[in-house]
PDB file of N, CA and C in Angstrom:
ATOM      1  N   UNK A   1       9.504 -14.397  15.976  1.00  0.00           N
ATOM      2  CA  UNK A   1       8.487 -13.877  15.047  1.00  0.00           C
ATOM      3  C   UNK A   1       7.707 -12.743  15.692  1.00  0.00           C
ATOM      4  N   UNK A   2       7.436 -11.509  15.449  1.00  0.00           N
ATOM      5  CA  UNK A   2       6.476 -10.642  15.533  1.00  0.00           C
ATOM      6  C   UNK A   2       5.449 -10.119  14.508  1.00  0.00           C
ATOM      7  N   UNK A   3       4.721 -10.049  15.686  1.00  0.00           N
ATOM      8  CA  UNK A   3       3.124  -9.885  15.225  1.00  0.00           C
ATOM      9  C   UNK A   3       3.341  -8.471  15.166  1.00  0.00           C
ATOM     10  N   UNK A   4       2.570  -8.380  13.751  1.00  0.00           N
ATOM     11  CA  UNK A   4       2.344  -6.432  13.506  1.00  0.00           C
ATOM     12  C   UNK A   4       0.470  -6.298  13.584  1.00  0.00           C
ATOM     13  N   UNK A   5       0.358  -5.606  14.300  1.00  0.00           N
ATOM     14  CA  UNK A   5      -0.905  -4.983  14.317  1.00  0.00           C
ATOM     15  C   UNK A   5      -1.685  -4.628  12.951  1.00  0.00           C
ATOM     16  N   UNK A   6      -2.988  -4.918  12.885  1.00  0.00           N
ATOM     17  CA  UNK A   6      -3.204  -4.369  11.640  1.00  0.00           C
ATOM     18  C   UNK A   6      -3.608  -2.737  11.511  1.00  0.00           C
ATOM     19  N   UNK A   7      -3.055  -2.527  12.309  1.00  0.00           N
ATOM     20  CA  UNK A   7      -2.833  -0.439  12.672  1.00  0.00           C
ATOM     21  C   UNK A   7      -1.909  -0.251  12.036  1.00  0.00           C
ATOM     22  N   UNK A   8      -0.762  -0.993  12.798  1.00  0.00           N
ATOM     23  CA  UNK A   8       0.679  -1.051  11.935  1.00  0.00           C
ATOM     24  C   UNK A   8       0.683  -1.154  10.365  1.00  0.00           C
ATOM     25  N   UNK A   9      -0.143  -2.284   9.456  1.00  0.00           N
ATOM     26  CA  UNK A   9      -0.702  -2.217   8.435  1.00  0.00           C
ATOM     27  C   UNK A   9      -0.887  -1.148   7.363  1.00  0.00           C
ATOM     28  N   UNK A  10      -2.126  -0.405   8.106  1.00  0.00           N
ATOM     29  CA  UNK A  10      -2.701   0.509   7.765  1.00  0.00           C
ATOM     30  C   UNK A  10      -1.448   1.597   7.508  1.00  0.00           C
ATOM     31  N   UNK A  11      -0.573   1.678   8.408  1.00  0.00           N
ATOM     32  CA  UNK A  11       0.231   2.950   8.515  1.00  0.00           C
ATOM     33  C   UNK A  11       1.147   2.626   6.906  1.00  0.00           C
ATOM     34  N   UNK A  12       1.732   1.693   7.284  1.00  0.00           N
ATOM     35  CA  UNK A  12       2.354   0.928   6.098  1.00  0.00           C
ATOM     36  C   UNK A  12       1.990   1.528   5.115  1.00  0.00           C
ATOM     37  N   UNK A  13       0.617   0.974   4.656  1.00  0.00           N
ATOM     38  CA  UNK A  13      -0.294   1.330   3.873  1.00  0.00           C
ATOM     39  C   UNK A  13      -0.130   2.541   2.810  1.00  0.00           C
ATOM     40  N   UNK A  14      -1.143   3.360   3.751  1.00  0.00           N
ATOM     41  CA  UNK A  14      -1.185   4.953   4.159  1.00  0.00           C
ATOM     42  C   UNK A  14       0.296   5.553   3.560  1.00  0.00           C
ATOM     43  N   UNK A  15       1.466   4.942   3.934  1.00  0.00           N
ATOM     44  CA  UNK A  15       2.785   5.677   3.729  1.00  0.00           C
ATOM     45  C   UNK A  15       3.470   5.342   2.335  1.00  0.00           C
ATOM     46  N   UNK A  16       3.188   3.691   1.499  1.00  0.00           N
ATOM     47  CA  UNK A  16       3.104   3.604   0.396  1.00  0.00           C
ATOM     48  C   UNK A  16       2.361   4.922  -0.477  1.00  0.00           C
ATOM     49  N   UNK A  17       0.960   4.144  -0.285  1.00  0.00           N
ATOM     50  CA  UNK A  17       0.566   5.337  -0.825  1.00  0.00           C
ATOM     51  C   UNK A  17       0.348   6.455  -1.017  1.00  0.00           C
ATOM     52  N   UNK A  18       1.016   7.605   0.187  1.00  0.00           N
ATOM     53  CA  UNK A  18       1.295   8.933   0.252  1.00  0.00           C
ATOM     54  C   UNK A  18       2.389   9.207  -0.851  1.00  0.00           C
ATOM     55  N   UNK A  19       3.448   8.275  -0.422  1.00  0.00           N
ATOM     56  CA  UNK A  19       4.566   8.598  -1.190  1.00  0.00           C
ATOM     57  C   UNK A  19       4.630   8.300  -2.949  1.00  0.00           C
ATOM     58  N   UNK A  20       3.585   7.242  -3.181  1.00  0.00           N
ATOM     59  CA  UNK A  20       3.271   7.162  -4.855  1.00  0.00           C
ATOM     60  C   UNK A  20       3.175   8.155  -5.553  1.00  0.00           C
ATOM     61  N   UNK A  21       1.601   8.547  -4.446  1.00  0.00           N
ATOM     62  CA  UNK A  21       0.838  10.084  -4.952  1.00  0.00           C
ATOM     63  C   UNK A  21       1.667  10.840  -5.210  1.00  0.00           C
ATOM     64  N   UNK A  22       2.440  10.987  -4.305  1.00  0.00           N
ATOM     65  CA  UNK A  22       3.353  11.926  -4.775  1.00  0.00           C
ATOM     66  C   UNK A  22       4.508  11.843  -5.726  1.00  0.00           C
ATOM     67  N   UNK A  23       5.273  10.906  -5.397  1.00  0.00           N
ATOM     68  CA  UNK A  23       5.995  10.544  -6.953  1.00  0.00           C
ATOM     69  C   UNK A  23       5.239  10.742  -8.632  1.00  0.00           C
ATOM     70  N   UNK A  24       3.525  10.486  -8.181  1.00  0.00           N
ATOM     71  CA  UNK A  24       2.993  10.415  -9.539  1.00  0.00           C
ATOM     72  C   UNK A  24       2.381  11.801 -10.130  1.00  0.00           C
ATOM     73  N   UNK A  25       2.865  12.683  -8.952  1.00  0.00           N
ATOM     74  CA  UNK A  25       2.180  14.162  -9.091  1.00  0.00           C
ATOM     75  C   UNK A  25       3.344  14.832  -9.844  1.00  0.00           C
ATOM     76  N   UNK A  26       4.851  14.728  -8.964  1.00  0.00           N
ATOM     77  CA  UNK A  26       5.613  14.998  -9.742  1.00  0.00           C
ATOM     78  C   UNK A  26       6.496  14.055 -11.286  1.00  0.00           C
ATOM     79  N   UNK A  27       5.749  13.511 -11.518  1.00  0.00           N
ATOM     80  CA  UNK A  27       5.939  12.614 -12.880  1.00  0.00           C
ATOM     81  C   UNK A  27       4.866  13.445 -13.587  1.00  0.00           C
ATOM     82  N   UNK A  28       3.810  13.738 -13.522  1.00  0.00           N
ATOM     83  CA  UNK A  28       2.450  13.765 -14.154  1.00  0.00           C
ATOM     84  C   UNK A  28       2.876  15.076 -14.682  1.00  0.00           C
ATOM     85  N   UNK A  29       3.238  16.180 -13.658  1.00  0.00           N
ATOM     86  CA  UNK A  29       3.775  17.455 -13.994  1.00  0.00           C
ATOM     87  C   UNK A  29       4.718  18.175 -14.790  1.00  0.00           C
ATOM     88  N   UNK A  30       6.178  16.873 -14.251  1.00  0.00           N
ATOM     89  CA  UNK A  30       7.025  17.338 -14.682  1.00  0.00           C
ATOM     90  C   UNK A  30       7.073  17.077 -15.848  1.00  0.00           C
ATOM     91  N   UNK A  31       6.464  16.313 -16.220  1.00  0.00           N
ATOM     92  CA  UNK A  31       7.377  15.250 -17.723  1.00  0.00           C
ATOM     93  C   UNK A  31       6.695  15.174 -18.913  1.00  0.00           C
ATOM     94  N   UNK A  32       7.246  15.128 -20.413  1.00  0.00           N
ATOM     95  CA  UNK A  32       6.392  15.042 -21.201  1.00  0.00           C
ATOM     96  C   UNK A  32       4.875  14.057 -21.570  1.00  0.00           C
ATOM     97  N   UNK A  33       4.547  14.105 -22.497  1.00  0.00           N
ATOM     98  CA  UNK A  33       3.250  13.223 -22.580  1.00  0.00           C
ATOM     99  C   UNK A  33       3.489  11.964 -23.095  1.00  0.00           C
ATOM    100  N   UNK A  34       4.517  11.560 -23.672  1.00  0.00           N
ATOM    101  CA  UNK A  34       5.001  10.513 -23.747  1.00  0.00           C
ATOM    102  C   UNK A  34       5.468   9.546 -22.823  1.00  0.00           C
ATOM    103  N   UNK A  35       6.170  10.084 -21.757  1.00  0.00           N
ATOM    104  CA  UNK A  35       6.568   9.856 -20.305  1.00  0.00           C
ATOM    105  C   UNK A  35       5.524   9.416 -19.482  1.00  0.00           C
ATOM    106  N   UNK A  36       4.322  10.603 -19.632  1.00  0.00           N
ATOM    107  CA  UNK A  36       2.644   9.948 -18.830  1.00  0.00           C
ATOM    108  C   UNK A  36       2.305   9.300 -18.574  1.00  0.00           C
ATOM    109  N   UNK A  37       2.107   8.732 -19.941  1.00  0.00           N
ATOM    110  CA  UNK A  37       1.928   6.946 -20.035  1.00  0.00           C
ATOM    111  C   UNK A  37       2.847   6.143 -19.279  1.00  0.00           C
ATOM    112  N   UNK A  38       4.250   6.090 -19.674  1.00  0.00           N
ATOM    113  CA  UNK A  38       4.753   5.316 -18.586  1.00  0.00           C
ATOM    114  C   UNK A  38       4.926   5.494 -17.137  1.00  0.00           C
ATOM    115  N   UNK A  39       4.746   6.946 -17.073  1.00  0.00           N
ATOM    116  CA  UNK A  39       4.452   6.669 -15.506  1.00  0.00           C
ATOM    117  C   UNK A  39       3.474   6.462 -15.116  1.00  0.00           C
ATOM    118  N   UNK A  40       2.334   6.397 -15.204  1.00  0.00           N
ATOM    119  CA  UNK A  40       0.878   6.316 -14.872  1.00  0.00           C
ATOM    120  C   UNK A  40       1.250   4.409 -14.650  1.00  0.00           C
ATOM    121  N   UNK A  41       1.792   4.364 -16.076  1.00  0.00           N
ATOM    122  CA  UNK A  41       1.311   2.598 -15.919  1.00  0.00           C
ATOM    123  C   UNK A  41       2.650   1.850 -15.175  1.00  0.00           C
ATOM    124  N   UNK A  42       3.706   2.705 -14.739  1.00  0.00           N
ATOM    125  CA  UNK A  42       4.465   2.404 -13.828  1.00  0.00           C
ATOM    126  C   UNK A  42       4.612   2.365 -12.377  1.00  0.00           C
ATOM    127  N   UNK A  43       3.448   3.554 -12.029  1.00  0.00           N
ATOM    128  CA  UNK A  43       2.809   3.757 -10.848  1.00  0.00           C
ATOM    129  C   UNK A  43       1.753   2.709 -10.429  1.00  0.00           C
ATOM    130  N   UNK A  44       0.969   2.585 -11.642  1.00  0.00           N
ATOM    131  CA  UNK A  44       0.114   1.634 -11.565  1.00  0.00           C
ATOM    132  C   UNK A  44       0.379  -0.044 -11.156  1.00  0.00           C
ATOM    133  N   UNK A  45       1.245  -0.453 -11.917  1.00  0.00           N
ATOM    134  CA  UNK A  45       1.697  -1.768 -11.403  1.00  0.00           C
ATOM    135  C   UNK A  45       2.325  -2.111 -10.279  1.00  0.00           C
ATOM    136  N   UNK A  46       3.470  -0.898 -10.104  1.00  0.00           N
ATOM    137  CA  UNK A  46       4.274  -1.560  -8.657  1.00  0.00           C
ATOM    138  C   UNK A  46       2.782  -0.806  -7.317  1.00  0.00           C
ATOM    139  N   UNK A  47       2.193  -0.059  -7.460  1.00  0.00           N
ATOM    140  CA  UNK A  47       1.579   0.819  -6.365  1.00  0.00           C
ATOM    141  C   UNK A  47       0.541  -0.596  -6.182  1.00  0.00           C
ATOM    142  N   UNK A  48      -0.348  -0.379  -7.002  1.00  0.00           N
ATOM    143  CA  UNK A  48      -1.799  -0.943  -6.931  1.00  0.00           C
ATOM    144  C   UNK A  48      -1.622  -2.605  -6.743  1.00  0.00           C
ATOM    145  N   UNK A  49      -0.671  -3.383  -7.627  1.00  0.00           N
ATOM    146  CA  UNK A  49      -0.677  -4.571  -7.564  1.00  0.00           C
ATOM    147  C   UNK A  49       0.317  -5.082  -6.265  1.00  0.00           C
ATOM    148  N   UNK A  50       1.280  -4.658  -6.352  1.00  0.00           N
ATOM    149  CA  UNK A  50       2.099  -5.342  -5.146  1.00  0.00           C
ATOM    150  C   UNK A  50       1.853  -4.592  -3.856  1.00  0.00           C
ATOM    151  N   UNK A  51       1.712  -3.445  -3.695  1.00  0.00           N
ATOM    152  CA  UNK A  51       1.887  -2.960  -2.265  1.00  0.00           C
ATOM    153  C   UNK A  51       0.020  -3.079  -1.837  1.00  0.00           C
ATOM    154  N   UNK A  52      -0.559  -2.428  -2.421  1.00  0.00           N
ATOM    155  CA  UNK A  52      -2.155  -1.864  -1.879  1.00  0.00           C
ATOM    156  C   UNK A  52      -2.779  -3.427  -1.426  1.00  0.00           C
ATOM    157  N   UNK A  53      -3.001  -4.353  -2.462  1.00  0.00           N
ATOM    158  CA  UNK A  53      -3.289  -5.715  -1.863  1.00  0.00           C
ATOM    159  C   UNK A  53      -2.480  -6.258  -1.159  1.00  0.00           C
ATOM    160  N   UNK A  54      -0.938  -6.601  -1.032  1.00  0.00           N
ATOM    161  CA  UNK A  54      -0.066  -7.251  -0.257  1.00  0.00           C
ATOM    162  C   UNK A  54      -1.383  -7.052   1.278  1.00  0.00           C
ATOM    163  N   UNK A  55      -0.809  -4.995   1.344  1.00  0.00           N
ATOM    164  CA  UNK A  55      -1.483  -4.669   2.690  1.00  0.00           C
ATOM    165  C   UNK A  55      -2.990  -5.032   3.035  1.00  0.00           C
ATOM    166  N   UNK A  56      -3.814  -4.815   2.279  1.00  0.00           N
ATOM    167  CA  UNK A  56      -5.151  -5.374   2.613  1.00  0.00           C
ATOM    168  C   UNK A  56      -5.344  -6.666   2.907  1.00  0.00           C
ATOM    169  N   UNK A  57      -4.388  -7.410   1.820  1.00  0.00           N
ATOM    170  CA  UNK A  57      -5.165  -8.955   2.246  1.00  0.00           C
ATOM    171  C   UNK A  57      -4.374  -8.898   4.010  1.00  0.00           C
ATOM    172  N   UNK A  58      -2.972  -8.515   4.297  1.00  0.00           N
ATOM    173  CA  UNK A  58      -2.331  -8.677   5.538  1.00  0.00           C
ATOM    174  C   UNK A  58      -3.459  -8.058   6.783  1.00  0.00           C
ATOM    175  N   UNK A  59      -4.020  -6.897   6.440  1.00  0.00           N
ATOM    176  CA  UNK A  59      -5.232  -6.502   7.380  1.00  0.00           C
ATOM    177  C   UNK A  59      -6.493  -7.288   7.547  1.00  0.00           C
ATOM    178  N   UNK A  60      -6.505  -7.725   6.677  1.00  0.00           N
ATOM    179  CA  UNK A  60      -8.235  -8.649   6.553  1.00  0.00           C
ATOM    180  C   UNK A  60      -7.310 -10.184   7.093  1.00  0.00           C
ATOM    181  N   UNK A  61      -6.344 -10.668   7.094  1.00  0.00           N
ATOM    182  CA  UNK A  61      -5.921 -11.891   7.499  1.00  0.00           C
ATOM    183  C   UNK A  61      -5.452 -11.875   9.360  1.00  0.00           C
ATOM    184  N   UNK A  62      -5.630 -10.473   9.647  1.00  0.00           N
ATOM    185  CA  UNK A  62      -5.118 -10.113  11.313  1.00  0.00           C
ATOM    186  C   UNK A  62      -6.761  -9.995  11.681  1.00  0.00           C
ATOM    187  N   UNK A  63      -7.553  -9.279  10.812  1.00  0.00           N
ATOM    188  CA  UNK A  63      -8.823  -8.685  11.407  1.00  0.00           C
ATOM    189  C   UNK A  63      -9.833 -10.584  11.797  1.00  0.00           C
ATOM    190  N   UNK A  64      -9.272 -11.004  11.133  1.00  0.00           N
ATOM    191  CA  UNK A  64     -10.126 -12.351  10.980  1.00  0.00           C
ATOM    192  C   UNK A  64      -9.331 -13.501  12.133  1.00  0.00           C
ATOM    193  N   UNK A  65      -7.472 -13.215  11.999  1.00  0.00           N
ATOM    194  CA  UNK A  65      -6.882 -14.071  13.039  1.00  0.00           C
ATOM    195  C   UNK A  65      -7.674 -13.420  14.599  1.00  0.00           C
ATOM    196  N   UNK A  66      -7.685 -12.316  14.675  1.00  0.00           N
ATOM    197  CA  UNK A  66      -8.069 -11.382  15.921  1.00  0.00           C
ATOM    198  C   UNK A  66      -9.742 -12.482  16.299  1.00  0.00           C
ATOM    199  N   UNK A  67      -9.856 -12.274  15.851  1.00  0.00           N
ATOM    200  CA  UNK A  67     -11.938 -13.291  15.662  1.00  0.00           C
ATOM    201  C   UNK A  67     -11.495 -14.225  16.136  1.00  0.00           C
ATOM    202  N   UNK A  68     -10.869 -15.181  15.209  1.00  0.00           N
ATOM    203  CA  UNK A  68     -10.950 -16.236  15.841  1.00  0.00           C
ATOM    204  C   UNK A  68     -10.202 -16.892  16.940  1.00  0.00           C
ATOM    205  N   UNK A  69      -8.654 -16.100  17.471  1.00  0.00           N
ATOM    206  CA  UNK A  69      -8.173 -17.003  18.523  1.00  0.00           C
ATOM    207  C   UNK A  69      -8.384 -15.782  19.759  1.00  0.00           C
ATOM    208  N   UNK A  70      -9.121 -14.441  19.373  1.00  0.00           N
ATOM    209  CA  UNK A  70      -9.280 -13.643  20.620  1.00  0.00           C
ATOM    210  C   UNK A  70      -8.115 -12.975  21.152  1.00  0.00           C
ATOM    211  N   UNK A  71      -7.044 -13.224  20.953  1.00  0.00           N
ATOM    212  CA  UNK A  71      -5.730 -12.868  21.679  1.00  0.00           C
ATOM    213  C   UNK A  71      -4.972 -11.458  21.009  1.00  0.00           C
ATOM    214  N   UNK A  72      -4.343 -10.631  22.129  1.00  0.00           N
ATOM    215  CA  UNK A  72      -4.098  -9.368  22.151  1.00  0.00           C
ATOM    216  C   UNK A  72      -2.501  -9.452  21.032  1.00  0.00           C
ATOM    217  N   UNK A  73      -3.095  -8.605  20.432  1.00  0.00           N
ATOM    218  CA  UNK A  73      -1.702  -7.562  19.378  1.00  0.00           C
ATOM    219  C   UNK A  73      -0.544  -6.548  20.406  1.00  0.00           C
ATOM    220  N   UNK A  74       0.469  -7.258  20.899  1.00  0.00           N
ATOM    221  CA  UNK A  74       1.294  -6.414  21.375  1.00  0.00           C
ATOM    222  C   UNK A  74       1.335  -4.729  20.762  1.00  0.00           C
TER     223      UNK A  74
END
């Protein structure tokens, strides 16, 4: 089993959501207004619900393991 840093996390993170933004810039641009909608609310569900919390609660569950047993993140 390895332990990921919650740096590691963050990067995770950070790289989801770079790459959304951008998928949703070129959706937003390219595509008609009918399309909008579904991408907005396609972006919206897989981005915001599965990835953005997955990662936070995984950072706030290292930031809190870190507290309480003290011990170093390879």
């Amino acid at each position: 089993y390895v332990h990921i840093s919650s740096k590691q996390y963050c990067v995770y993170f950070l790289s989801y959501f770079i790459s959304y933004f951008i998928s949703f810039f070129i959706c937003f641009f390219t595509l008609c207004k009918i399309t909008k909608y579904y991408c907005v609310r396609e972006i919206y569900n897989k981005f915001i619900f599965k990835h953005s919390i997955f990662y936070l609660i995984k950072i706030f569950e290292i930031k809190k393991k870190k507290k309480k047993n003290s011990y170093v993140f390879p």
